[in-house]
Protein backbone atom coordinates (compact mmCIF):
# COMPACT_ATOMS: atom_id res chain seq x y z
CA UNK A 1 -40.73 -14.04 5.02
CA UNK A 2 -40.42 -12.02 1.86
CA UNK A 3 -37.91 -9.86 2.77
CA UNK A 4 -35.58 -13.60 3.72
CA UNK A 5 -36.69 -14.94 0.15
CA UNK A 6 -35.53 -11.84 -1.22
CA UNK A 7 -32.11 -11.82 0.69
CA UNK A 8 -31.44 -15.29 -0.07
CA UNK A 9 -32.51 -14.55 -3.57
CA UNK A 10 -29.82 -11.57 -4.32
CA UNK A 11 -27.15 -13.66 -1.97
CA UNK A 12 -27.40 -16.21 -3.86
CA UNK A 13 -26.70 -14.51 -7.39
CA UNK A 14 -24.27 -11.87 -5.89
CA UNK A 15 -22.20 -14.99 -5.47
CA UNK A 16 -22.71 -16.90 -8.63
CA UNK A 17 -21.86 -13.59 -10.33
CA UNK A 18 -18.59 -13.72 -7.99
CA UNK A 19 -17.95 -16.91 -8.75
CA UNK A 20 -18.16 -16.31 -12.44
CA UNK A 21 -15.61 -13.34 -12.31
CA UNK A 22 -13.15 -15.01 -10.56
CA UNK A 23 -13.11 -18.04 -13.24
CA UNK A 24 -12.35 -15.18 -15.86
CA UNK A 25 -9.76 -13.47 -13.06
CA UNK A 26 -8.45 -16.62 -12.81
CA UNK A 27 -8.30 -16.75 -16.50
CA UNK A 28 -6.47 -13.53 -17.53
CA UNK A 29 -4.47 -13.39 -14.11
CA UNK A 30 -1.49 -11.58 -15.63
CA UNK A 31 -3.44 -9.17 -17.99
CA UNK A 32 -3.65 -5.53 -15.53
CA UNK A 33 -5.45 -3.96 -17.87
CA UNK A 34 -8.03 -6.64 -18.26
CA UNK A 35 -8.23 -7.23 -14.12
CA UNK A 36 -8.67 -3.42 -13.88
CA UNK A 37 -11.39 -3.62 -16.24
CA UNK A 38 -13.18 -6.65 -15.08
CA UNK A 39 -13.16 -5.15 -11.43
CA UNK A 40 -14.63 -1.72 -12.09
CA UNK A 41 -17.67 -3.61 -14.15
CA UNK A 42 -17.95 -5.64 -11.28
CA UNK A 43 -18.39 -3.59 -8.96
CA UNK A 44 -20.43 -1.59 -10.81
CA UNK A 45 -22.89 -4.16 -11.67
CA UNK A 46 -23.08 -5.50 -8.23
CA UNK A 47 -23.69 -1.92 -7.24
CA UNK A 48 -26.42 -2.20 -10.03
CA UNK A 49 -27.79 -4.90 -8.63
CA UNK A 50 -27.99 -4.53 -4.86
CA UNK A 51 -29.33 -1.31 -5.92
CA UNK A 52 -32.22 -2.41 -8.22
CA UNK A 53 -33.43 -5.69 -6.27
CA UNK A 54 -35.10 -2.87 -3.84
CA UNK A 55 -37.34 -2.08 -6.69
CA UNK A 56 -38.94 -5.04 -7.04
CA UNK A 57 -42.20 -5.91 -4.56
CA UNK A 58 -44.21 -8.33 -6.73
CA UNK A 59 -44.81 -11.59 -4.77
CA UNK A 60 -42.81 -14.39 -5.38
CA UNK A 61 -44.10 -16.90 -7.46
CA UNK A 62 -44.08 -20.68 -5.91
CA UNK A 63 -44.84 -22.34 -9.31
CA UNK A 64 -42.37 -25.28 -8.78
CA UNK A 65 -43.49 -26.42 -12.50
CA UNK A 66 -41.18 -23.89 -13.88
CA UNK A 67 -37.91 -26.54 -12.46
CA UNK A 68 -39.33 -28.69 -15.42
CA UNK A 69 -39.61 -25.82 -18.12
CA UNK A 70 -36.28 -25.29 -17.40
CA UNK A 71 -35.26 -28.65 -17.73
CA UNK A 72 -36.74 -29.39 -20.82
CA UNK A 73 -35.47 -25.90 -22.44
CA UNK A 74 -31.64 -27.51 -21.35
CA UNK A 75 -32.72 -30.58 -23.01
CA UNK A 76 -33.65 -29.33 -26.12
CA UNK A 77 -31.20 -27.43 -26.58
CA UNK A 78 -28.49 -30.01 -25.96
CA UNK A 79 -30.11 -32.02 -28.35
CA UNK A 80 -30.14 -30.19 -30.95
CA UNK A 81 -26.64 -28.66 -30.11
CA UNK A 82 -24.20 -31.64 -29.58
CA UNK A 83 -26.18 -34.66 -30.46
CA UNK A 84 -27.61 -33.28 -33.98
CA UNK A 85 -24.63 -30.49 -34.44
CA UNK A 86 -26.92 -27.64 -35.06
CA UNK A 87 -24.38 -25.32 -32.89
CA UNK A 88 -25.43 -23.51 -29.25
CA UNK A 89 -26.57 -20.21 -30.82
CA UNK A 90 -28.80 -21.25 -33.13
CA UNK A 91 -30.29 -24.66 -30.97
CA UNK A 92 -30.75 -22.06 -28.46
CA UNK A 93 -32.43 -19.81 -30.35
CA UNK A 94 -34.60 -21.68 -32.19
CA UNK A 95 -35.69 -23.71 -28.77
CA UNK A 96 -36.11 -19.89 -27.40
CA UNK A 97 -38.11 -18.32 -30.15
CA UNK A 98 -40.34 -21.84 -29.71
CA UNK A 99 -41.10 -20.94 -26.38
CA UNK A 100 -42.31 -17.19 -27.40
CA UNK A 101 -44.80 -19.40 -29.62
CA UNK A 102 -46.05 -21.64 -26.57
CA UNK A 103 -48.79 -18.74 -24.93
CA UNK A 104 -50.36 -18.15 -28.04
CA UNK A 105 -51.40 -21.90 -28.25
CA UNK A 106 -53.60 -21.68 -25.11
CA UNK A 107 -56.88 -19.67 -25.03
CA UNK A 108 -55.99 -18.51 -21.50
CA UNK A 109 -53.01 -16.52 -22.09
CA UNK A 110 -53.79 -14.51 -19.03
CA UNK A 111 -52.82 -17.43 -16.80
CA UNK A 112 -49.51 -16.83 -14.63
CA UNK A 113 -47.73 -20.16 -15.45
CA UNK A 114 -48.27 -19.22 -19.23
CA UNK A 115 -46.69 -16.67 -19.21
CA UNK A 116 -43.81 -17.34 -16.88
CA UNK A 117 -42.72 -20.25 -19.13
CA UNK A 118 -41.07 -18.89 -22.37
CA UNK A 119 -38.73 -17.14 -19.73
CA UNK A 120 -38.17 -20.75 -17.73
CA UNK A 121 -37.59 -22.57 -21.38
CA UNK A 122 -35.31 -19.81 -22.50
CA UNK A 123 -33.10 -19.97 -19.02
CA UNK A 124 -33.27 -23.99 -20.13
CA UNK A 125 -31.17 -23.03 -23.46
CA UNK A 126 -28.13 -21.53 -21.67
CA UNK A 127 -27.82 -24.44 -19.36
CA UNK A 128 -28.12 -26.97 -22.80
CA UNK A 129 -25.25 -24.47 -24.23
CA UNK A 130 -22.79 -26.24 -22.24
CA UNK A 131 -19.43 -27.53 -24.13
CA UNK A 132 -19.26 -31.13 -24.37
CA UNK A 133 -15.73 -30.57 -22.34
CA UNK A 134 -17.66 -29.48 -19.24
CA UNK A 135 -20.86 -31.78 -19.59
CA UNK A 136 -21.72 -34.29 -22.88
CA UNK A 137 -24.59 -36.83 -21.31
CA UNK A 138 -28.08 -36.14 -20.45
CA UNK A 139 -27.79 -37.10 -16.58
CA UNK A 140 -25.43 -33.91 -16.62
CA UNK A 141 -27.61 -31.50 -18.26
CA UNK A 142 -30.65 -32.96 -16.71
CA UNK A 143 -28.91 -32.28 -13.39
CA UNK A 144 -27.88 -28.80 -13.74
CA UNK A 145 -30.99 -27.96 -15.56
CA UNK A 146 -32.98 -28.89 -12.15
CA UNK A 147 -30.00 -26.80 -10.81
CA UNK A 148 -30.38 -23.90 -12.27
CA UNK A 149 -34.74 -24.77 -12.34
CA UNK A 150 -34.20 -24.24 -8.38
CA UNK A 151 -31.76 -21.46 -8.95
CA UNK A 152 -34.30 -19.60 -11.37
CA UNK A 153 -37.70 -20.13 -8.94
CA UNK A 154 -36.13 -18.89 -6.10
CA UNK A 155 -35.00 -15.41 -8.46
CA UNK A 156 -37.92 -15.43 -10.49
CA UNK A 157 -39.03 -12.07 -8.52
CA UNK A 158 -35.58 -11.41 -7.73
CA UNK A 159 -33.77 -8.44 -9.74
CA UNK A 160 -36.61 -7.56 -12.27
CA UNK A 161 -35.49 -5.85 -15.24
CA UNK A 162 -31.62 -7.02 -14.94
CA UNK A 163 -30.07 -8.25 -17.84
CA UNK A 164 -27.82 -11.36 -17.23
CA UNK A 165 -29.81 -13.04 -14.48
CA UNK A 166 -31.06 -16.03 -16.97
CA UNK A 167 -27.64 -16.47 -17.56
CA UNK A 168 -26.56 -16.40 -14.18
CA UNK A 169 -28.67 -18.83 -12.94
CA UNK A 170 -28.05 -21.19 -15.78
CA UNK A 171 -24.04 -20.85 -14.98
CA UNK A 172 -25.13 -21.49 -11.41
CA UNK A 173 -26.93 -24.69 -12.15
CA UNK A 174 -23.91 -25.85 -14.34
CA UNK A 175 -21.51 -24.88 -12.06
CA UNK A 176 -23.09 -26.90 -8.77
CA UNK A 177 -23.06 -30.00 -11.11
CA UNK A 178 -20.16 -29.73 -12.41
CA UNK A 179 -18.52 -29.43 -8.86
CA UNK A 180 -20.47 -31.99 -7.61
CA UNK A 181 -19.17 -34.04 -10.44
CA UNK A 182 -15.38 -33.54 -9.53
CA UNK A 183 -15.89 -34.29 -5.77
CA UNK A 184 -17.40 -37.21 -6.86
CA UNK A 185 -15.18 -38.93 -9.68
């Protein structure tokens, strides 16, 4: 059953992280140089990837909780970033360097879910980082931060020590809604 969670796990991000190159191939489509360049790091990080998600045999965690951390980091941040015009960087670091505070509040600091939630907030921030051109209201971001919530507790044990996943997951979540949005209107 692992080894399925696992599968489904680096399947699932292989093709977000597809996904997300082809929006910038799709971007710079008569650019060589920057196609050439764009495909060698991509296949180099999926390499990376595939190659490093054997490392990791820590159980997966099924704290479902973590949906909501992630929610509420992609609320925050939105808040602060379009409704009181602090800017994306700096409402999502100052939402992420809130959640570093959080364990320190508890006396059991020991405690899994403690400790998996700065990480959960923090994934929160890159989904609340969306451009009011892709997604201004809070059904949006609420949305695609239960999105990319899913998205991140089905990874959470999924490529350990890879940079980019939080970010991957949060352009998942985004993504999905905003797709589901155009089919829709």
């Amino acid at each position: 059953m692992i080894k399925l969670y696992r599968r489904t796990s680096m399947v699932i991000l292989v093709l977000l992280q597809l996904a997300f190159v082809s929006a910038i191939f799709y971007d710079v489509l008569n650019e060589f140089s920057v196609l050439v360049f764009i495909g060698a790091i991509s296949f180099l990080g999926i390499f990376s990837l595939v190659k490093m998600a054997h490392e990791s045999h820590e159980k997966p965690t099924k704290s479902y909780i973590l949906i909501l951390f992630v929610t509420f980091g992609a609320l925050a941040t939105f808040i602060l970033n379009l409704k009181l015009n602090i800017g994306p960087v700096i409402s999502a670091s100052l939402v992420g360097f809130i959640a570093t505070l959080i364990p320190g509040i508890f006396k059991n600091k020991n405690h899994q879910l403690i400790k998996e939630m700065p990480p959960a907030i923090y994934c929160g921030t890159f989904v609340g980082m969306t451009s009011a051109n892709i997604g201004a209201t809070y059904w949006f971001i609420s949305l695609a931060g239960i999105v990319a919530g899913i998205l991140y507790v089905l990874a959470t044990n999924t490529f350990v020590r890879v940079g980019g996943k939080l970010g991957t997951v949060a352009f998942g979540g985004v993504a999905f809604v905003f797709l589901i949005s155009l089919i829709i209107s």
